[in-house]
PDB file of N, CA and C in Angstrom:
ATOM      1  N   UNK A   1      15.583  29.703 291.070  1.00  0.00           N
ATOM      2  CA  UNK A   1      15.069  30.965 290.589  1.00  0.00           C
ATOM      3  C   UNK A   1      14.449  30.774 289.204  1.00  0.00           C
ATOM      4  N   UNK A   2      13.851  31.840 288.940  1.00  0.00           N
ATOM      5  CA  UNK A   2      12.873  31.631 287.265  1.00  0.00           C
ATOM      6  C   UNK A   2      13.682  31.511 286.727  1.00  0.00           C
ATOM      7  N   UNK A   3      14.799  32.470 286.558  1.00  0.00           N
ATOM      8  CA  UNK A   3      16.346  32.267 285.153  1.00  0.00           C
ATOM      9  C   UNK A   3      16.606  30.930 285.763  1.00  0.00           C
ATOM     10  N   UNK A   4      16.910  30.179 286.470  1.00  0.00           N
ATOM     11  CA  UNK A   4      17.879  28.925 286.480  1.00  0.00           C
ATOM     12  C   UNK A   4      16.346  27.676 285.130  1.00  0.00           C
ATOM     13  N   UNK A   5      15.354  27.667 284.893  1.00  0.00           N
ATOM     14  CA  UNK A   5      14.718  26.846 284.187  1.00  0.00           C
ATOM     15  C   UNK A   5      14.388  27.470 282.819  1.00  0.00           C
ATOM     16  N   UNK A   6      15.136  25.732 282.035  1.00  0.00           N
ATOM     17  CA  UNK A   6      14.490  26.092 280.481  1.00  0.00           C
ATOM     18  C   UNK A   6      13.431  24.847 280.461  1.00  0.00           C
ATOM     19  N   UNK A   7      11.808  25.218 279.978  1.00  0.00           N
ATOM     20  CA  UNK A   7      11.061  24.556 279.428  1.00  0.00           C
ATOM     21  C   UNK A   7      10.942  24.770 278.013  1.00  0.00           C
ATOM     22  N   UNK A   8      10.756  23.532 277.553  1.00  0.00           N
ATOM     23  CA  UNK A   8      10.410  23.129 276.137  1.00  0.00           C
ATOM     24  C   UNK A   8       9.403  22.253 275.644  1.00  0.00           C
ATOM     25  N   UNK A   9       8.744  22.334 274.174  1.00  0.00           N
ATOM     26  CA  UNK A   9       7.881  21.185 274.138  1.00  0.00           C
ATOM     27  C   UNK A   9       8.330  20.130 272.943  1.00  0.00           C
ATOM     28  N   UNK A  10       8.926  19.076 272.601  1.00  0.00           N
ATOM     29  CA  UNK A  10       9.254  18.577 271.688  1.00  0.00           C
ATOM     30  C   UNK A  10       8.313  17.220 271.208  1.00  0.00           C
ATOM     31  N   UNK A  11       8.052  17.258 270.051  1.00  0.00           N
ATOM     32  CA  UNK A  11       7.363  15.856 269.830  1.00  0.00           C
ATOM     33  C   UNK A  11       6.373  15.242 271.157  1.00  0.00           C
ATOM     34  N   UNK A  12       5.889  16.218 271.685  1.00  0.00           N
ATOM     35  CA  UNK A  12       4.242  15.292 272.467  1.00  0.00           C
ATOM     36  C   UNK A  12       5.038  15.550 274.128  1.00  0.00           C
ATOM     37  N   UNK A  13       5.923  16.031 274.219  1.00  0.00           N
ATOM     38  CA  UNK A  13       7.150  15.925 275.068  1.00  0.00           C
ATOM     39  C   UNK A  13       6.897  17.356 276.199  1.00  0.00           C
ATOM     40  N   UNK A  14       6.794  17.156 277.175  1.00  0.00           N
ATOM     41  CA  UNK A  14       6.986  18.845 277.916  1.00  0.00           C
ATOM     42  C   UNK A  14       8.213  18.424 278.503  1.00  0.00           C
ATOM     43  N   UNK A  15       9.635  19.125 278.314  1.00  0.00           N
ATOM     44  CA  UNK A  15      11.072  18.727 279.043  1.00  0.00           C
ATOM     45  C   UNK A  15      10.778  20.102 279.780  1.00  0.00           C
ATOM     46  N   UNK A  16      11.687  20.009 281.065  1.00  0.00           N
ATOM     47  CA  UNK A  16      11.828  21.060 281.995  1.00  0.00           C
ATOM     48  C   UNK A  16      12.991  20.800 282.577  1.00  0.00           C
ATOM     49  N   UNK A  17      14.257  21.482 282.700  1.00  0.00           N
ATOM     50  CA  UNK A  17      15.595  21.412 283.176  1.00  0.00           C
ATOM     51  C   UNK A  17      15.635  22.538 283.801  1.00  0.00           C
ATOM     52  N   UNK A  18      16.552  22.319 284.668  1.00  0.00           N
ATOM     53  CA  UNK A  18      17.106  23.462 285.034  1.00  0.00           C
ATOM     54  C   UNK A  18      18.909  23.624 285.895  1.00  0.00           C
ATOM     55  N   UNK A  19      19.758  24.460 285.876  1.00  0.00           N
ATOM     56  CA  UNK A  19      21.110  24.411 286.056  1.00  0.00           C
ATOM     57  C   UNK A  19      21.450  25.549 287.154  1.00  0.00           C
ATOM     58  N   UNK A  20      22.024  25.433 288.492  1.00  0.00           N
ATOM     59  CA  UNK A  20      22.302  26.637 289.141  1.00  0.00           C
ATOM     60  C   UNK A  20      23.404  26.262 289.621  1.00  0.00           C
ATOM     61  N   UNK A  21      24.761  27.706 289.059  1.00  0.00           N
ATOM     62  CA  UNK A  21      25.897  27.296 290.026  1.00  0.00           C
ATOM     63  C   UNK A  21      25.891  28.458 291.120  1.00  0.00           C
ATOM     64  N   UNK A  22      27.183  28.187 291.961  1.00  0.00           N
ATOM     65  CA  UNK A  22      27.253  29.349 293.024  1.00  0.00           C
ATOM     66  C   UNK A  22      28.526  28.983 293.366  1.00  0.00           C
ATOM     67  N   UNK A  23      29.252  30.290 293.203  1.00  0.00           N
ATOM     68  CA  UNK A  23      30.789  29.960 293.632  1.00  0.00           C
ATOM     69  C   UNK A  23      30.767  31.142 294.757  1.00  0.00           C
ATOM     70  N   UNK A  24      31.845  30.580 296.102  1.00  0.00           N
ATOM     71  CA  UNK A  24      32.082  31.708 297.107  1.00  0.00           C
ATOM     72  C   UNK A  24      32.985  31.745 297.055  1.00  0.00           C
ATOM     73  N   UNK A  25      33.663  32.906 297.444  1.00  0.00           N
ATOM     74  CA  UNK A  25      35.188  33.263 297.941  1.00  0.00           C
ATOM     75  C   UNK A  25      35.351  34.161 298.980  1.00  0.00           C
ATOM     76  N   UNK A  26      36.228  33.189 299.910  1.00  0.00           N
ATOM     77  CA  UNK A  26      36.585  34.371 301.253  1.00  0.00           C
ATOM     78  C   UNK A  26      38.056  34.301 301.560  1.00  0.00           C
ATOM     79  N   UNK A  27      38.287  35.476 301.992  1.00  0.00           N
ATOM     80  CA  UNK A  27      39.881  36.004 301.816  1.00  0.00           C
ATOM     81  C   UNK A  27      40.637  36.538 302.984  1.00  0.00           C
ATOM     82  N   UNK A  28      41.150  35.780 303.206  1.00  0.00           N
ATOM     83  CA  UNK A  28      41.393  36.212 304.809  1.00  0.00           C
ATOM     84  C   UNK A  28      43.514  36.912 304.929  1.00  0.00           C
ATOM     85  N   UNK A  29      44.184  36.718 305.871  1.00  0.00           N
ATOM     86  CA  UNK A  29      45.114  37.132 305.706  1.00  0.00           C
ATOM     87  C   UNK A  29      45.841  35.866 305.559  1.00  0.00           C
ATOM     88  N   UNK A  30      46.067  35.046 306.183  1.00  0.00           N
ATOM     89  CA  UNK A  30      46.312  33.250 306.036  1.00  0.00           C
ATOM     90  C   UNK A  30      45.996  32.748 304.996  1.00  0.00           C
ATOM     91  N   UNK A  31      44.900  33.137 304.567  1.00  0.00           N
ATOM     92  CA  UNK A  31      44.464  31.910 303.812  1.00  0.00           C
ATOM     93  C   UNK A  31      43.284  32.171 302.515  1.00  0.00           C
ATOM     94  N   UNK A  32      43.312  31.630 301.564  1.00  0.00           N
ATOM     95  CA  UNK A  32      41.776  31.994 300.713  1.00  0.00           C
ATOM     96  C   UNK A  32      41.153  30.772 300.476  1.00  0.00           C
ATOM     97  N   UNK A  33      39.655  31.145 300.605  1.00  0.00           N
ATOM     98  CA  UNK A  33      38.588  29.684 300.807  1.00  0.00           C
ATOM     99  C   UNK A  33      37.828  30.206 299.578  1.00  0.00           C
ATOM    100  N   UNK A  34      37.311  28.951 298.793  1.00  0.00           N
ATOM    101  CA  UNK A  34      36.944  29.031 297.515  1.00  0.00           C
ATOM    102  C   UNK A  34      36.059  27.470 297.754  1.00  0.00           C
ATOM    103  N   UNK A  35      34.609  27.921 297.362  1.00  0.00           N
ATOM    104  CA  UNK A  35      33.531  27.210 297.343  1.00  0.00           C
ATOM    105  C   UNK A  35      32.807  26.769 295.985  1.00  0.00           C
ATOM    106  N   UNK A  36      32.614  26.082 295.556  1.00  0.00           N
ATOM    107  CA  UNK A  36      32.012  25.799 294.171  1.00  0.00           C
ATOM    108  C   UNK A  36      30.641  25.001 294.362  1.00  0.00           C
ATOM    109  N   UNK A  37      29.197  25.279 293.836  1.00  0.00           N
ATOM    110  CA  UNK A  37      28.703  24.237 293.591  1.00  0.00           C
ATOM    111  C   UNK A  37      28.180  23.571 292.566  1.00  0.00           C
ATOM    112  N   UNK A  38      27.590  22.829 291.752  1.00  0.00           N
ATOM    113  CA  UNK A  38      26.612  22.892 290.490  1.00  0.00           C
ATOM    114  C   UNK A  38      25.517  21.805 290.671  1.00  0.00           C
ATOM    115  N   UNK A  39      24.413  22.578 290.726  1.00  0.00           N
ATOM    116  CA  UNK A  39      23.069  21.655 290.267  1.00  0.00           C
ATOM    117  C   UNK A  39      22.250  21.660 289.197  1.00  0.00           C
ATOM    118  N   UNK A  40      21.628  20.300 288.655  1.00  0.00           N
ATOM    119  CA  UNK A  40      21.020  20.672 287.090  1.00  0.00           C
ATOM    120  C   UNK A  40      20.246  19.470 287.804  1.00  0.00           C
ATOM    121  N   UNK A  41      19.155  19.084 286.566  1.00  0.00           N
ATOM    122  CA  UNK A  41      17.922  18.214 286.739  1.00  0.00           C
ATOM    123  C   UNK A  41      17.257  18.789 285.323  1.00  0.00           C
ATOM    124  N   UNK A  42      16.818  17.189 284.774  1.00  0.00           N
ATOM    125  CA  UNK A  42      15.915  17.782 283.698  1.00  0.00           C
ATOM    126  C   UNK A  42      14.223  16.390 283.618  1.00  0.00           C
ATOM    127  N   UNK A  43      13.192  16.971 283.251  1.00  0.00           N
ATOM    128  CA  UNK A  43      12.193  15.724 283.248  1.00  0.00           C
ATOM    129  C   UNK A  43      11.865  15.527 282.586  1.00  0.00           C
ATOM    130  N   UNK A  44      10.766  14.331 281.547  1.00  0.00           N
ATOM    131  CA  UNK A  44      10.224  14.798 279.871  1.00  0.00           C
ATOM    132  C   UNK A  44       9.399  13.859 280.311  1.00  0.00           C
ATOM    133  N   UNK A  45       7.658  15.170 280.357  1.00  0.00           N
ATOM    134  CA  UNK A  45       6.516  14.364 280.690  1.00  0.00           C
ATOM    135  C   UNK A  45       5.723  13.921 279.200  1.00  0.00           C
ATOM    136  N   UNK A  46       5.572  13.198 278.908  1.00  0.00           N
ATOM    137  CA  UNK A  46       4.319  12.737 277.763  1.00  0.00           C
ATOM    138  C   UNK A  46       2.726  13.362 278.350  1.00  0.00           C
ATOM    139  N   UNK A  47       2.653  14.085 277.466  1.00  0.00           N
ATOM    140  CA  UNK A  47       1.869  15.108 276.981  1.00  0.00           C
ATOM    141  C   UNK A  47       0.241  14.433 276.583  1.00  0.00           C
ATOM    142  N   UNK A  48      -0.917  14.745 277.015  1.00  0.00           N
ATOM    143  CA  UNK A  48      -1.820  13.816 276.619  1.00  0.00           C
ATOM    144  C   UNK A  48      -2.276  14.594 275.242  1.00  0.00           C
ATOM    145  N   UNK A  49      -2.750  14.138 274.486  1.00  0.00           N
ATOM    146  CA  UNK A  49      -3.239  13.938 273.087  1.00  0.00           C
ATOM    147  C   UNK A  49      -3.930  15.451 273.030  1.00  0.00           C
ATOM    148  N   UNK A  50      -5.003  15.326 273.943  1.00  0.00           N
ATOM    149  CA  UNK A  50      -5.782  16.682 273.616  1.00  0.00           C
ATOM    150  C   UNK A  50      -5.847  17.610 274.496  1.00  0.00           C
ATOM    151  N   UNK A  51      -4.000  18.332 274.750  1.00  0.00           N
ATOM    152  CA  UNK A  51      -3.873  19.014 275.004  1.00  0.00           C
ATOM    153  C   UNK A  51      -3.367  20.012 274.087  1.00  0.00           C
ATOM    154  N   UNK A  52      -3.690  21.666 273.526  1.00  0.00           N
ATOM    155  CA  UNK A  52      -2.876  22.665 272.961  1.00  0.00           C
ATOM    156  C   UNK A  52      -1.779  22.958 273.411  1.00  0.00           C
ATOM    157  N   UNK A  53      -0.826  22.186 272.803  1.00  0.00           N
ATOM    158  CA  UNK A  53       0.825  22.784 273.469  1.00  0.00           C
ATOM    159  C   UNK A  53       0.997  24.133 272.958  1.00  0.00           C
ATOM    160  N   UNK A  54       0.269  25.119 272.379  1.00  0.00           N
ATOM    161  CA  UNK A  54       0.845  26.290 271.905  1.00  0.00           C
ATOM    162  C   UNK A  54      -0.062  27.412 273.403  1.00  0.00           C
ATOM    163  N   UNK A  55      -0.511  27.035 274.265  1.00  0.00           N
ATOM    164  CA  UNK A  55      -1.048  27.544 274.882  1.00  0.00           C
ATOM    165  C   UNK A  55      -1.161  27.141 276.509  1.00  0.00           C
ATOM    166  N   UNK A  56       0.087  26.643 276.618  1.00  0.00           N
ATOM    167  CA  UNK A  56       0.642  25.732 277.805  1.00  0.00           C
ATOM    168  C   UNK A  56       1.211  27.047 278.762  1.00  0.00           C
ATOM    169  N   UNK A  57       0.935  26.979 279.414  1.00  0.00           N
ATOM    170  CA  UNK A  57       1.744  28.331 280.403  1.00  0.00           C
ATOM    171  C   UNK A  57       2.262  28.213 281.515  1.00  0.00           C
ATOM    172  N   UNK A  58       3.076  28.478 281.891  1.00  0.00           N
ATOM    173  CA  UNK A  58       4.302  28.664 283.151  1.00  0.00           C
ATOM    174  C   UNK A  58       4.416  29.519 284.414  1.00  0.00           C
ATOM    175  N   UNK A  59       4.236  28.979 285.185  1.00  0.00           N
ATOM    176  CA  UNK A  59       4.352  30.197 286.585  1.00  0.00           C
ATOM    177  C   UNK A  59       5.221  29.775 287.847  1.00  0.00           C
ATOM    178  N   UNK A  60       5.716  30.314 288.079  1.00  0.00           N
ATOM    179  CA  UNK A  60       7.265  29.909 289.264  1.00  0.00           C
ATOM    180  C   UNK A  60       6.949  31.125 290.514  1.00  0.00           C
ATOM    181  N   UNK A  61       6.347  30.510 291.466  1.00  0.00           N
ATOM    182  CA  UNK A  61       6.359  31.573 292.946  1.00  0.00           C
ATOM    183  C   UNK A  61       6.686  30.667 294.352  1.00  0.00           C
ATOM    184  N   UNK A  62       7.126  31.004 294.792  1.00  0.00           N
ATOM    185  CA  UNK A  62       7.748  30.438 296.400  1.00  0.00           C
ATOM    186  C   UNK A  62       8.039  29.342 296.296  1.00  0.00           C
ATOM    187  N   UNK A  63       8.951  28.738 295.236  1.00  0.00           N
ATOM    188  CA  UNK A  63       9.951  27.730 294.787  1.00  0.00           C
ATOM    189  C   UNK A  63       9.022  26.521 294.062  1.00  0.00           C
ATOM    190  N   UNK A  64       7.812  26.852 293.395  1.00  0.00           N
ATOM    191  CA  UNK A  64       6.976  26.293 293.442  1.00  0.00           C
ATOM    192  C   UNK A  64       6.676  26.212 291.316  1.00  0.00           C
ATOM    193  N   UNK A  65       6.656  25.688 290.701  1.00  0.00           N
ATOM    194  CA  UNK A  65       7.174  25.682 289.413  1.00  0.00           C
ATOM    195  C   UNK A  65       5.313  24.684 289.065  1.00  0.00           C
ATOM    196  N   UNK A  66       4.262  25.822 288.552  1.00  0.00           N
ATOM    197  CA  UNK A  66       3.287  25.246 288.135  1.00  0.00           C
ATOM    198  C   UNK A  66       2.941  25.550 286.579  1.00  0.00           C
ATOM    199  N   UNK A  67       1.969  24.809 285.999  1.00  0.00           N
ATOM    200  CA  UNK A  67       1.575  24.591 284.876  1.00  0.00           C
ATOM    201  C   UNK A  67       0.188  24.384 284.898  1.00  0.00           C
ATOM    202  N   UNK A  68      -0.188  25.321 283.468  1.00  0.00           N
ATOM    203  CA  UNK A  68      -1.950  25.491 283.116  1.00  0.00           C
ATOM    204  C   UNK A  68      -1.590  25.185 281.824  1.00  0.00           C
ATOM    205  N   UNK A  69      -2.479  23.774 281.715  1.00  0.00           N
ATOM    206  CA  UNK A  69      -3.003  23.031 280.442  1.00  0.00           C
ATOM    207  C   UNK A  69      -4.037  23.314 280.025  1.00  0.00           C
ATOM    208  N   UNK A  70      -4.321  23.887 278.496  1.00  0.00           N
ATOM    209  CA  UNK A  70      -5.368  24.315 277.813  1.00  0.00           C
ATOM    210  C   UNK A  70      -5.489  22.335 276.826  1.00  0.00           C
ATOM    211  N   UNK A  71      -7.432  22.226 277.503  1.00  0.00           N
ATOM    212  CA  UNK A  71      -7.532  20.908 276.345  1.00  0.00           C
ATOM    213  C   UNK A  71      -8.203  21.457 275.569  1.00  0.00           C
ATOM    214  N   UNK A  72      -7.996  20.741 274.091  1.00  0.00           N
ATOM    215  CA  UNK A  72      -8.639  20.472 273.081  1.00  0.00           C
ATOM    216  C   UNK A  72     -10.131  20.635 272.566  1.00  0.00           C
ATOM    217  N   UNK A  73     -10.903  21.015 272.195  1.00  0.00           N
ATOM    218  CA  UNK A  73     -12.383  20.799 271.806  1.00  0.00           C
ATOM    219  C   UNK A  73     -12.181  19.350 271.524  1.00  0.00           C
ATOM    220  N   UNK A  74     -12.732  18.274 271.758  1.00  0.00           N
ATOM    221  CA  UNK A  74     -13.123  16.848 271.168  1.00  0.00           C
ATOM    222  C   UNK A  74     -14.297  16.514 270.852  1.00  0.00           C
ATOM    223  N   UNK A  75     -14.376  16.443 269.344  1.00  0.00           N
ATOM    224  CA  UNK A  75     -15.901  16.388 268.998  1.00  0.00           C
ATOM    225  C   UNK A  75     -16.548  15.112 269.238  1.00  0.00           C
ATOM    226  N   UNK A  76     -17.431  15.569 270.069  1.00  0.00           N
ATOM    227  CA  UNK A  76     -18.246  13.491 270.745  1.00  0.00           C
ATOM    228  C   UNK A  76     -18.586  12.953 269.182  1.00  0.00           C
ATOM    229  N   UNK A  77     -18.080  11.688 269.148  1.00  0.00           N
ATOM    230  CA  UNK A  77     -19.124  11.119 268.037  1.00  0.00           C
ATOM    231  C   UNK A  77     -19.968  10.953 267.884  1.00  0.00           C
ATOM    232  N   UNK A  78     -20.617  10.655 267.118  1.00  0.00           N
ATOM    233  CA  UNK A  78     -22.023  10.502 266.763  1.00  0.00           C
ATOM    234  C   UNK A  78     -22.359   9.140 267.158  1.00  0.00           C
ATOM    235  N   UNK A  79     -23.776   9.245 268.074  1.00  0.00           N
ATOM    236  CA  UNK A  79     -24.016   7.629 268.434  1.00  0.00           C
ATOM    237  C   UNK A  79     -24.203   7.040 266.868  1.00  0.00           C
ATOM    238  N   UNK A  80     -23.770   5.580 266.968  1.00  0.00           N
ATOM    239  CA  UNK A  80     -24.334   4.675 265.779  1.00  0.00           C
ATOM    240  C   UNK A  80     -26.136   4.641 265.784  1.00  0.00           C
ATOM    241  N   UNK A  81     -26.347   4.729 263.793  1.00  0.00           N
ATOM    242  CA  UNK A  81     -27.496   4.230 263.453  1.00  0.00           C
ATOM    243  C   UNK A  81     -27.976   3.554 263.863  1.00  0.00           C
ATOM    244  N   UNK A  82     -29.481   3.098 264.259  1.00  0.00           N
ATOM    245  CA  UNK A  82     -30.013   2.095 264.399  1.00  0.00           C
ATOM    246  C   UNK A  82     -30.813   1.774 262.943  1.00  0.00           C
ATOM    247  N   UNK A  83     -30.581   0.808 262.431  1.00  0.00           N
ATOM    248  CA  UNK A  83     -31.273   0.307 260.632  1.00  0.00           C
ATOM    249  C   UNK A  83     -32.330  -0.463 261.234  1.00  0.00           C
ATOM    250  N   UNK A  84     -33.823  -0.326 261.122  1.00  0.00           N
ATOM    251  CA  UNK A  84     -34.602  -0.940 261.186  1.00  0.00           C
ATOM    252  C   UNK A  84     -35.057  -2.247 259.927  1.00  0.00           C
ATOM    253  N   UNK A  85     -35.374  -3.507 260.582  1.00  0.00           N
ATOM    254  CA  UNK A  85     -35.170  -4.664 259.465  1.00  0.00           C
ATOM    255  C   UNK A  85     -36.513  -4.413 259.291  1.00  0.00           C
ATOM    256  N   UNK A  86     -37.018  -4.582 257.787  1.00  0.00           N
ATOM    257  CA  UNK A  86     -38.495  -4.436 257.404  1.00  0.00           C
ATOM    258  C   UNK A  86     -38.892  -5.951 257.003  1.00  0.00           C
TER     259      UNK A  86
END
C-alpha cells in the first residue's frame, strides 16, 4: 500500500523501503490461532548527475511504484576556437 513506503533522497542517493505487518486472530471454542507476518525491503539507486532531486515525484497505482525524473538544463559547450597561423 502507499503508507507501507518511505522514499528519500540522500547524497546523489534515491533510497525506497518499505515495511508491512499483518497479524490474524481466530477464536474458536477449543482453541485460539494467532498469525503474524513482517515484510520490509529497502533499495539505494545512484542518481545521475543532471537530474533535479527537488522535483523528483512519486506515484503508486495497481501495486505498481513509478517515478518522474525532472533533468537538468546542460549548457552545450562551446565548440573550440579555430586560431588561424598567419
Amino acid at each position: 500500500a502507499k503508507k507501507d513506503f518511505e522514499i528519500t533522497i540522500d547524497e546523489g542517493y534515491l533510497n525506497i523501503s518499505a515495511k508491512k505487518e499483518v497479524s490474524k486472530e481466530e477464536k474458536d471454542e477449543d482453541y485460539t490461532r494467532k498469525e503474524f507476518s513482517y515484510n520490509a525491503f529497502e533499495r539505494s539507486l545512484l542518481l545521475p548527475e543532471n537530474v533535479k532531486e527537488e522535483e523528483i515525484k512519486a506515484k503508486y497505482g495497481d501495486g505498481i511504484l513509478s517515478f518522474k525524473l525532472a533533468k537538468k538544463e546542460v549548457a552545450l559547450k562551446p565548440k573550440p576556437k579555430i586560431i588561424e597561423i598567419s
